[in-house]
Protein backbone atom coordinates (compact mmCIF):
# COMPACT_ATOMS: atom_id res chain seq x y z
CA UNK A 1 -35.46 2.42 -10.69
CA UNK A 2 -35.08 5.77 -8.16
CA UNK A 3 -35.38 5.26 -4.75
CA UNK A 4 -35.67 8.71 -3.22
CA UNK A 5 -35.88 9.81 0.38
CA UNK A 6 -36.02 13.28 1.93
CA UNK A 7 -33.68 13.52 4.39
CA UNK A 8 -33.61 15.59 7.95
CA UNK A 9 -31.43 18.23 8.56
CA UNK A 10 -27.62 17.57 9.75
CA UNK A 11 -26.69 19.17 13.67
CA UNK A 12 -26.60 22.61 12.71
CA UNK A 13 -23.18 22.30 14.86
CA UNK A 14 -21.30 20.64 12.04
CA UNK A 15 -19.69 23.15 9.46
CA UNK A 16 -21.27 21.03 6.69
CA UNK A 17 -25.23 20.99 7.40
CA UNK A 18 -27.09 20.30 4.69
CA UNK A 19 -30.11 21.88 3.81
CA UNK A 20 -34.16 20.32 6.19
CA UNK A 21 -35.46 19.78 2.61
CA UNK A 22 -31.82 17.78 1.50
CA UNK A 23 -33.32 15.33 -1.51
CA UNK A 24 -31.33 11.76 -1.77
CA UNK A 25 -32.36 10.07 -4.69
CA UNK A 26 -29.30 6.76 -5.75
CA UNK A 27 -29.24 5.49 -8.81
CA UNK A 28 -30.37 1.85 -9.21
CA UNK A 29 -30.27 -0.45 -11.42
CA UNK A 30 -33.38 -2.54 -12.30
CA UNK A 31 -33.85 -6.37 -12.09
CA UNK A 32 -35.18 -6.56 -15.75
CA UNK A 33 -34.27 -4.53 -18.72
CA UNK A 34 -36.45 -1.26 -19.27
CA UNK A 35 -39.08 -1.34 -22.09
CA UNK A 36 -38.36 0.38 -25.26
CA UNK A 37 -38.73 4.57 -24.64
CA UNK A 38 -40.13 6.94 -27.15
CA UNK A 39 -38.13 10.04 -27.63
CA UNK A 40 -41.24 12.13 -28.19
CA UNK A 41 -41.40 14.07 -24.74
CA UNK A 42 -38.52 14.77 -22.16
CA UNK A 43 -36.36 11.99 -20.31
CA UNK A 44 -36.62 13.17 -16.52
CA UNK A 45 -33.12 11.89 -15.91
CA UNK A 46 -30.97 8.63 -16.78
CA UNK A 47 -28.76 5.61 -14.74
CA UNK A 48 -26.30 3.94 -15.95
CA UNK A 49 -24.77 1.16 -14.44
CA UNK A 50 -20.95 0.63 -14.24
CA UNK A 51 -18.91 -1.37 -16.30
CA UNK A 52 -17.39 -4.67 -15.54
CA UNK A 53 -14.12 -5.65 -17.00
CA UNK A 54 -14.86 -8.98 -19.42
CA UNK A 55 -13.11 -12.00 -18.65
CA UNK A 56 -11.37 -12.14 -21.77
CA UNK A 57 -9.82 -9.48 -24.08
CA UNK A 58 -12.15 -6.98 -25.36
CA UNK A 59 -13.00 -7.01 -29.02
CA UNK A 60 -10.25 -5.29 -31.23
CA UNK A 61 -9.84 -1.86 -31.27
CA UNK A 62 -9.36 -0.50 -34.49
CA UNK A 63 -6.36 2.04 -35.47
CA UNK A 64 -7.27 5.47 -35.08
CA UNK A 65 -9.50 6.60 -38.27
CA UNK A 66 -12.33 8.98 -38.39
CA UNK A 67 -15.35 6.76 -39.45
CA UNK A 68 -18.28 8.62 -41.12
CA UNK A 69 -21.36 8.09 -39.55
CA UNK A 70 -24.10 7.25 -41.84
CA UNK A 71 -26.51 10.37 -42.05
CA UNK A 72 -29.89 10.41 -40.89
CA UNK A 73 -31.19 9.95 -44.29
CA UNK A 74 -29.90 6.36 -44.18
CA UNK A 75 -31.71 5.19 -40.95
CA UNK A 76 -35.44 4.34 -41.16
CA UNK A 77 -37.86 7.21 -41.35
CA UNK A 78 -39.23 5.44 -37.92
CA UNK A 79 -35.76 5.06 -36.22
CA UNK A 80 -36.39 7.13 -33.13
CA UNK A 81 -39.74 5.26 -32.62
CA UNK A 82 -38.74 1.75 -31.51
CA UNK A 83 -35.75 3.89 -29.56
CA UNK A 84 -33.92 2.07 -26.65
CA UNK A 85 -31.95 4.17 -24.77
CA UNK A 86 -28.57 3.17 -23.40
CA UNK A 87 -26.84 6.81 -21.86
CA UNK A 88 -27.40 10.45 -22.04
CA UNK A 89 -25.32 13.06 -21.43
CA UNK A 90 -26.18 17.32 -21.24
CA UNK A 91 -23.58 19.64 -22.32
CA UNK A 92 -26.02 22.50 -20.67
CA UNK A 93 -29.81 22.85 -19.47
CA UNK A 94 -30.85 22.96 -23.16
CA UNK A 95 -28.24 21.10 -25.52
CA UNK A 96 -27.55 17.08 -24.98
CA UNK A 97 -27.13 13.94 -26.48
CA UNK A 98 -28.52 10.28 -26.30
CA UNK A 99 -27.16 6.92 -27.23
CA UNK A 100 -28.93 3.77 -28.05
CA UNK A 101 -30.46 0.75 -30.01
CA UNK A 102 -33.96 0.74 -32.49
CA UNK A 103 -35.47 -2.47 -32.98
CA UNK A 104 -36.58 -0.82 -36.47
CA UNK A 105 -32.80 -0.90 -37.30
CA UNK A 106 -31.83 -3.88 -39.74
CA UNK A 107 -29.71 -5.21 -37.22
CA UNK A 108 -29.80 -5.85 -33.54
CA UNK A 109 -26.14 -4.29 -32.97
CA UNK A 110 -26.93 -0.87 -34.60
CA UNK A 111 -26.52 2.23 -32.62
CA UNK A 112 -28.32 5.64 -32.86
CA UNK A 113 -26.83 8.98 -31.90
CA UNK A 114 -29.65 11.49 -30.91
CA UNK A 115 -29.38 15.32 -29.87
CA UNK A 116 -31.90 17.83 -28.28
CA UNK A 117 -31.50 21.50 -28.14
CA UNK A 118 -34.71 22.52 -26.00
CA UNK A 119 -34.11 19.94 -22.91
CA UNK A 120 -35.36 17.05 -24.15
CA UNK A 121 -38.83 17.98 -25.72
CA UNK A 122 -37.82 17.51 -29.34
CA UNK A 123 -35.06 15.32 -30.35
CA UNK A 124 -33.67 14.11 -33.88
CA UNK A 125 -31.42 11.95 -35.03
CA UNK A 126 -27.49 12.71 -35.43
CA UNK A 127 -26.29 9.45 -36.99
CA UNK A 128 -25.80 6.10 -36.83
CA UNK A 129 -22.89 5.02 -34.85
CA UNK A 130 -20.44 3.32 -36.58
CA UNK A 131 -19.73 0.55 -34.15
CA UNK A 132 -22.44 -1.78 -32.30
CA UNK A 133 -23.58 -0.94 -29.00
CA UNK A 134 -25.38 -4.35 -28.36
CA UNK A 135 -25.46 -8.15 -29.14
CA UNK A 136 -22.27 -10.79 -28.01
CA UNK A 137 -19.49 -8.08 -28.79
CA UNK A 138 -20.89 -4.21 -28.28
CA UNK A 139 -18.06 -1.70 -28.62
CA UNK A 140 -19.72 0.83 -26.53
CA UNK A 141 -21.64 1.67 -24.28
CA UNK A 142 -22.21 4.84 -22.84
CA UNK A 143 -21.38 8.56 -23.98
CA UNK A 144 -19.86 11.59 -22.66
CA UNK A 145 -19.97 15.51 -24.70
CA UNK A 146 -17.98 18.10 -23.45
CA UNK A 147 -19.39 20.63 -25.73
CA UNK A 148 -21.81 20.45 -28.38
CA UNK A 149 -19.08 19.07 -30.51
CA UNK A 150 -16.69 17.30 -28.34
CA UNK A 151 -17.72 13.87 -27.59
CA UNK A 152 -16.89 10.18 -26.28
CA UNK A 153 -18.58 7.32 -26.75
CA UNK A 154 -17.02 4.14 -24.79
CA UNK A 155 -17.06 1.22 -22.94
CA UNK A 156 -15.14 -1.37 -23.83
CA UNK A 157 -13.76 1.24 -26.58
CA UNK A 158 -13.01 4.44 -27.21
CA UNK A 159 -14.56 6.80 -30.08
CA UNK A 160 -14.16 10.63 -30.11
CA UNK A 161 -16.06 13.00 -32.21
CA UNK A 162 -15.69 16.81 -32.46
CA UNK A 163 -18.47 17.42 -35.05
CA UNK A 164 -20.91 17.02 -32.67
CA UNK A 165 -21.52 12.83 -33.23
CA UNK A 166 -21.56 13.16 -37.27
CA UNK A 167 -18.52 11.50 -37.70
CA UNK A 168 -16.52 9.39 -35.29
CA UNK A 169 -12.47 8.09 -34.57
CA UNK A 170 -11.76 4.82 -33.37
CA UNK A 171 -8.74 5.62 -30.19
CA UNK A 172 -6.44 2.47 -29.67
CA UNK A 173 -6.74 1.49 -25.86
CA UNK A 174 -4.63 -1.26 -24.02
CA UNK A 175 -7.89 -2.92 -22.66
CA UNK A 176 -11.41 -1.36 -21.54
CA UNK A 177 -12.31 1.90 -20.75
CA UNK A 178 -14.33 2.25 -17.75
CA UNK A 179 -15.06 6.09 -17.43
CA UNK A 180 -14.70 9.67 -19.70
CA UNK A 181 -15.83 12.68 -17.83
CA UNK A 182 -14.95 16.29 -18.70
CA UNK A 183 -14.51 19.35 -16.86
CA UNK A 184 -12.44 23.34 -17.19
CA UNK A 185 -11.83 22.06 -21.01
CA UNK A 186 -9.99 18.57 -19.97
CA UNK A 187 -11.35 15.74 -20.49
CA UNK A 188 -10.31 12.55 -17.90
CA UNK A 189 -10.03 8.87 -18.66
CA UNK A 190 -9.71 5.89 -17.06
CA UNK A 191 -8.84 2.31 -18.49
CA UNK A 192 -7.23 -0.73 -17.87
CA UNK A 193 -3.78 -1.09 -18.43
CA UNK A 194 -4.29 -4.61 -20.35
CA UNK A 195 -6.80 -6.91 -22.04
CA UNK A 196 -7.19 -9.63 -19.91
CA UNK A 197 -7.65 -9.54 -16.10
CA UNK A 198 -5.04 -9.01 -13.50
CA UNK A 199 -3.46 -6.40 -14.60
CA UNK A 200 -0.44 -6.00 -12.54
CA UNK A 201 -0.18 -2.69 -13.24
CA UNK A 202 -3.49 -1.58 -12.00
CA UNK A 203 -5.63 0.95 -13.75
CA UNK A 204 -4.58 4.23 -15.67
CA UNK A 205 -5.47 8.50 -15.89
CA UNK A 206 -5.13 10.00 -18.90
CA UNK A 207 -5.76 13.57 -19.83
CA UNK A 208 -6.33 15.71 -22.98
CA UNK A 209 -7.92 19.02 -23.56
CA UNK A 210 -11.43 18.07 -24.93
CA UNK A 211 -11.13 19.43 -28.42
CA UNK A 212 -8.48 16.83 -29.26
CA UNK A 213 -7.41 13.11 -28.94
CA UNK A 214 -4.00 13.69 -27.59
CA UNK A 215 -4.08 12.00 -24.54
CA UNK A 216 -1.33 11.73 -22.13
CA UNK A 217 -0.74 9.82 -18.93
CA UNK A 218 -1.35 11.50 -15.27
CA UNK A 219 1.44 10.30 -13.06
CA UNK A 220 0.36 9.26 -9.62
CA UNK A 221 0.35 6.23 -6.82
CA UNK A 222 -0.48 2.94 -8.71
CA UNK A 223 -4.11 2.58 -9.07
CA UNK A 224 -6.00 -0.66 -8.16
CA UNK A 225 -6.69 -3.02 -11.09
CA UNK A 226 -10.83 -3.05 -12.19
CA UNK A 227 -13.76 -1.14 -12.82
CA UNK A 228 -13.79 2.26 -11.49
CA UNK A 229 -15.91 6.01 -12.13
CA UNK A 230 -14.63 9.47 -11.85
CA UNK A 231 -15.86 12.97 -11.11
CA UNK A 232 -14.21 16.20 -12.12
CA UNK A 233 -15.18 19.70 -11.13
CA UNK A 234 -13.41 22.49 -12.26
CA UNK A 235 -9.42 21.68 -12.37
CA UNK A 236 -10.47 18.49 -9.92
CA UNK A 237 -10.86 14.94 -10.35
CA UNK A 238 -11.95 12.23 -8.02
CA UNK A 239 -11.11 8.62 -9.03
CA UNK A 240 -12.43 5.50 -7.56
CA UNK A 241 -11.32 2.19 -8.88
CA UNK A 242 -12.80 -1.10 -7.26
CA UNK A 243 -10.40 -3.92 -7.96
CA UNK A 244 -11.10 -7.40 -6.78
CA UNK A 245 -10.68 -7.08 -3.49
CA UNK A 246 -8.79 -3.80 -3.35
CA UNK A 247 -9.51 -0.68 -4.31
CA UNK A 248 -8.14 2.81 -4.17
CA UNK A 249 -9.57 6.68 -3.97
CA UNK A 250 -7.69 9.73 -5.02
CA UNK A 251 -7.86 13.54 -6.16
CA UNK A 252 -6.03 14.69 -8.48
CA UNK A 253 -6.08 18.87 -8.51
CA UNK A 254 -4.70 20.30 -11.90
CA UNK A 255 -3.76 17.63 -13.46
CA UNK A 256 -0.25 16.70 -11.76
CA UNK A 257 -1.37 16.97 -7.91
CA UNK A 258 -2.23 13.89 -6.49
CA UNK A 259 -3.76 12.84 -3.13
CA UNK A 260 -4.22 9.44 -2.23
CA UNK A 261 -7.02 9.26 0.42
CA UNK A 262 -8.25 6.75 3.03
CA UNK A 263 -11.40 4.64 1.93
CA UNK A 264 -14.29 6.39 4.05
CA UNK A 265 -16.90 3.71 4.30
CA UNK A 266 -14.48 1.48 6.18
CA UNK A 267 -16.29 3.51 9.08
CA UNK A 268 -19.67 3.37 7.79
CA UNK A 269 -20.03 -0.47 7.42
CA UNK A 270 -17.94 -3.60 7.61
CA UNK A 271 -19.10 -4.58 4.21
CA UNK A 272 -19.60 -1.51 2.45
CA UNK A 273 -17.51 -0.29 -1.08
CA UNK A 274 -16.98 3.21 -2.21
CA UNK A 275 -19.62 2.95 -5.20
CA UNK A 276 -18.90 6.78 -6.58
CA UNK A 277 -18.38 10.28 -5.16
CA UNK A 278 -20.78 13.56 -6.69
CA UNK A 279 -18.43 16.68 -5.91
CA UNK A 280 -20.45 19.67 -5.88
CA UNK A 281 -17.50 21.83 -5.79
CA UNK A 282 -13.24 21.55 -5.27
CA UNK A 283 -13.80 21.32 -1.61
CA UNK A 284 -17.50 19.39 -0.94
CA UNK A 285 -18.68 16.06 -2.14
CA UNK A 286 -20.89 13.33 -1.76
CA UNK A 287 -19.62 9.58 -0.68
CA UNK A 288 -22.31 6.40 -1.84
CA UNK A 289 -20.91 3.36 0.17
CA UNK A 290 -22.95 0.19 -0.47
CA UNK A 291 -23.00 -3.43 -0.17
CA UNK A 292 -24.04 -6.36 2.02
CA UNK A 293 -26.10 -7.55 -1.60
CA UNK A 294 -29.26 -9.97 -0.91
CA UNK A 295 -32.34 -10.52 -3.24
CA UNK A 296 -31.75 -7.49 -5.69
CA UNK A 297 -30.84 -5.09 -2.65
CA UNK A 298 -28.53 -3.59 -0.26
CA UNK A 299 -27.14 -1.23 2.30
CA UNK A 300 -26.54 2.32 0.88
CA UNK A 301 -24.56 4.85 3.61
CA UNK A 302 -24.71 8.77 1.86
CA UNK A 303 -21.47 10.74 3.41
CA UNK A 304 -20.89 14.46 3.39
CA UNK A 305 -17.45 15.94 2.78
CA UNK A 306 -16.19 20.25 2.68
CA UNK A 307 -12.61 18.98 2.95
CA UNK A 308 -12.03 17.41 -0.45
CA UNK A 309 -12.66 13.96 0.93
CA UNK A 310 -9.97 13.72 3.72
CA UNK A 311 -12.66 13.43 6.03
CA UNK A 312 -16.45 12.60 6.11
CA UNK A 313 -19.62 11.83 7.88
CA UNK A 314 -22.84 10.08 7.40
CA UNK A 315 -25.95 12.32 6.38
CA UNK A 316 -28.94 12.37 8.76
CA UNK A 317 -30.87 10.22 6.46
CA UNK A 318 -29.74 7.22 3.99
CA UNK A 319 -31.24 5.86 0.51
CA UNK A 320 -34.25 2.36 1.11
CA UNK A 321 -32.11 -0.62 1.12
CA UNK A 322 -33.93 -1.50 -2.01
CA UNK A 323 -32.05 -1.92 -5.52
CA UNK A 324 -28.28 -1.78 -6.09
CA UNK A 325 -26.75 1.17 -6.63
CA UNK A 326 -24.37 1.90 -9.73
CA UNK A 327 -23.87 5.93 -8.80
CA UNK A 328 -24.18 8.68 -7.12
CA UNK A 329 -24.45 12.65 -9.22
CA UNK A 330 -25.41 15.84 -7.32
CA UNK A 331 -27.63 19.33 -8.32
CA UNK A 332 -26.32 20.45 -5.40
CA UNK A 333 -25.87 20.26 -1.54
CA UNK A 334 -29.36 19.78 -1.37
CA UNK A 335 -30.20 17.35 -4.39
CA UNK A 336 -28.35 14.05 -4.69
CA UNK A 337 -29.66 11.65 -7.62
């Protein structure tokens, strides 16, 4: 569900005023799961909701080998009828990508890989993913494109395509990937450092350039050990990692300069988590702190950065307690989704 408020304007004293007509709108996600969606007409936009680490190891990765996807010509003439979707990503305003389920597939585990090049109006089918994406043991999850050919599809796994989603490579992880975002050509990860919960080494950054799958450690403070999101923009990164009960929040500029900041909704609520950050450049950002959860609900606190996150303030106006949030994205300082 969206839960959407229009906000007043910030003091017009503070160097960061947002906009009288500033639109919040958090991500939620629903109490029951969302009824199977025709890909006919365009997808306004799309939630999804963070990973959690499984209590036991994830299924087994497979070693690194590209894995034709089947061709269109293999799934059922109806395949994008039934479709279910489970994450989008847009390279641009025109060109994206959609992953999900049919229930005209022969299995329940099958995945489809969809693409539009007119924003969503028309969309046909890529492939069928070579991995499930559903039932007792889905290897992923969500999707990421860089570029019309660079891709990620992940969650507990890791897959990378560069022929835009025809055929696919199966990455070797040391437990669960929680988030790939790209940005300036690099692409960002961030997994666990095991199988199996604690991991006493906390979570990990990797980096590669987005047209390849050599990925390489980013060397920082020790991250906190769980499910986390991150948030690139230009040479920038953002990384938020929610560990059972710790968590951490850093920037990393270029890729070897790290800044470890303070949590900022320790001053916006006693009970409140960094959910997610939505920078809408290197300097400003977005903060979603939420928690005190009751009854499919809870207390959402929207703060405003320009200094990269070392300091922040509350918004005028905050999202309906209603729903749980699972994100926070921007359009810009005046649209928050």
């Amino acid at each position: 569900m969206l839960i959407s408020l229009i906000a007043a304007a910030v003091g017009s004293s503070k160097k960061h005023a947002l906009s009288p007509t500033t639109r919040l709108v958090v991500r939620s996600r629903a109490a029951s799961s969302a009824p199977p969606v025709s890909l006919s007409a365009a997808p306004a936009t799309s939630a999804v909701a963070s990973a959690s680490r499984p209590t036991s190891a994830p299924s087994s990765v497979p070693p690194p080998t590209t894995t034709p996807a089947a061709p269109p010509s293999g799934a059922p003439a109806d395949a994008l009828a039934g479709f279910e979707p489970a994450s989008v990503t847009f390279v641009s305003s025109t060109q994206g990508f959609v992953l999900g389920g049919s229930k005209t597939c022969s299995t329940s585990t099958c995945g489809l890989l969809a693409s539009t090049s007119d924003g969503g109006v028309n969309w046909s089918l890529v492939a069928l993913f070579p991995a499930p994406i559903s039932g007792p043991n889905p290897a992923v999850s969500k999707v990421r494109f860089a570029t019309k050919n660079d891709g990620w599809a992940f969650g507990p796994q890791l897959w990378s395509t560069h022929d835009g989603g025809r055929t696919w490579t199966a990455q070797a992880t040391p437990g669960p990937v929680y988030d790939v975002e790209a940005s300036g050509g690099v692409a960002y990860l961030l997994e666990a450092t095991c199988g199996t919960e604690p991991c006493v080494q906390g979570d990990r950054l990797l980096q590669t350039p987005v047209s390849s799958d050599g990925w390489t450690a980013i060397s920082g403070p020790k991250l906190a050990d769980g499910p986390g999101s991150l948030a690139p923009h230009g040479n920038t990164v953002w990384v938020v990692v929610n560990g059972g009960g710790t968590s951490t929040f850093d920037m990393v500029v270029g890729g070897n300069n790290w800044h470890r900041l303070a949590n900022p909704c320790a001053a916006a609520g006693a009970d409140l988590a960094l959910v997610g950050v939505a920078p809408v450049s290197t300097t400003q950002l977005f903060e979603l702190c939420a928690g005190d959860p009751g009854a499919g609900s809870e207390t959402k606190v929207v703060l405003f950065s320009s200094d990269g996150g070392a300091h922040a303030t509350a918004t005028s106006a905050a999202p309906a307690r209603g729903g749980l949030a699972s994100g926070i994205a921007e359009a810009s300082t005046a649209v928050v989704a």
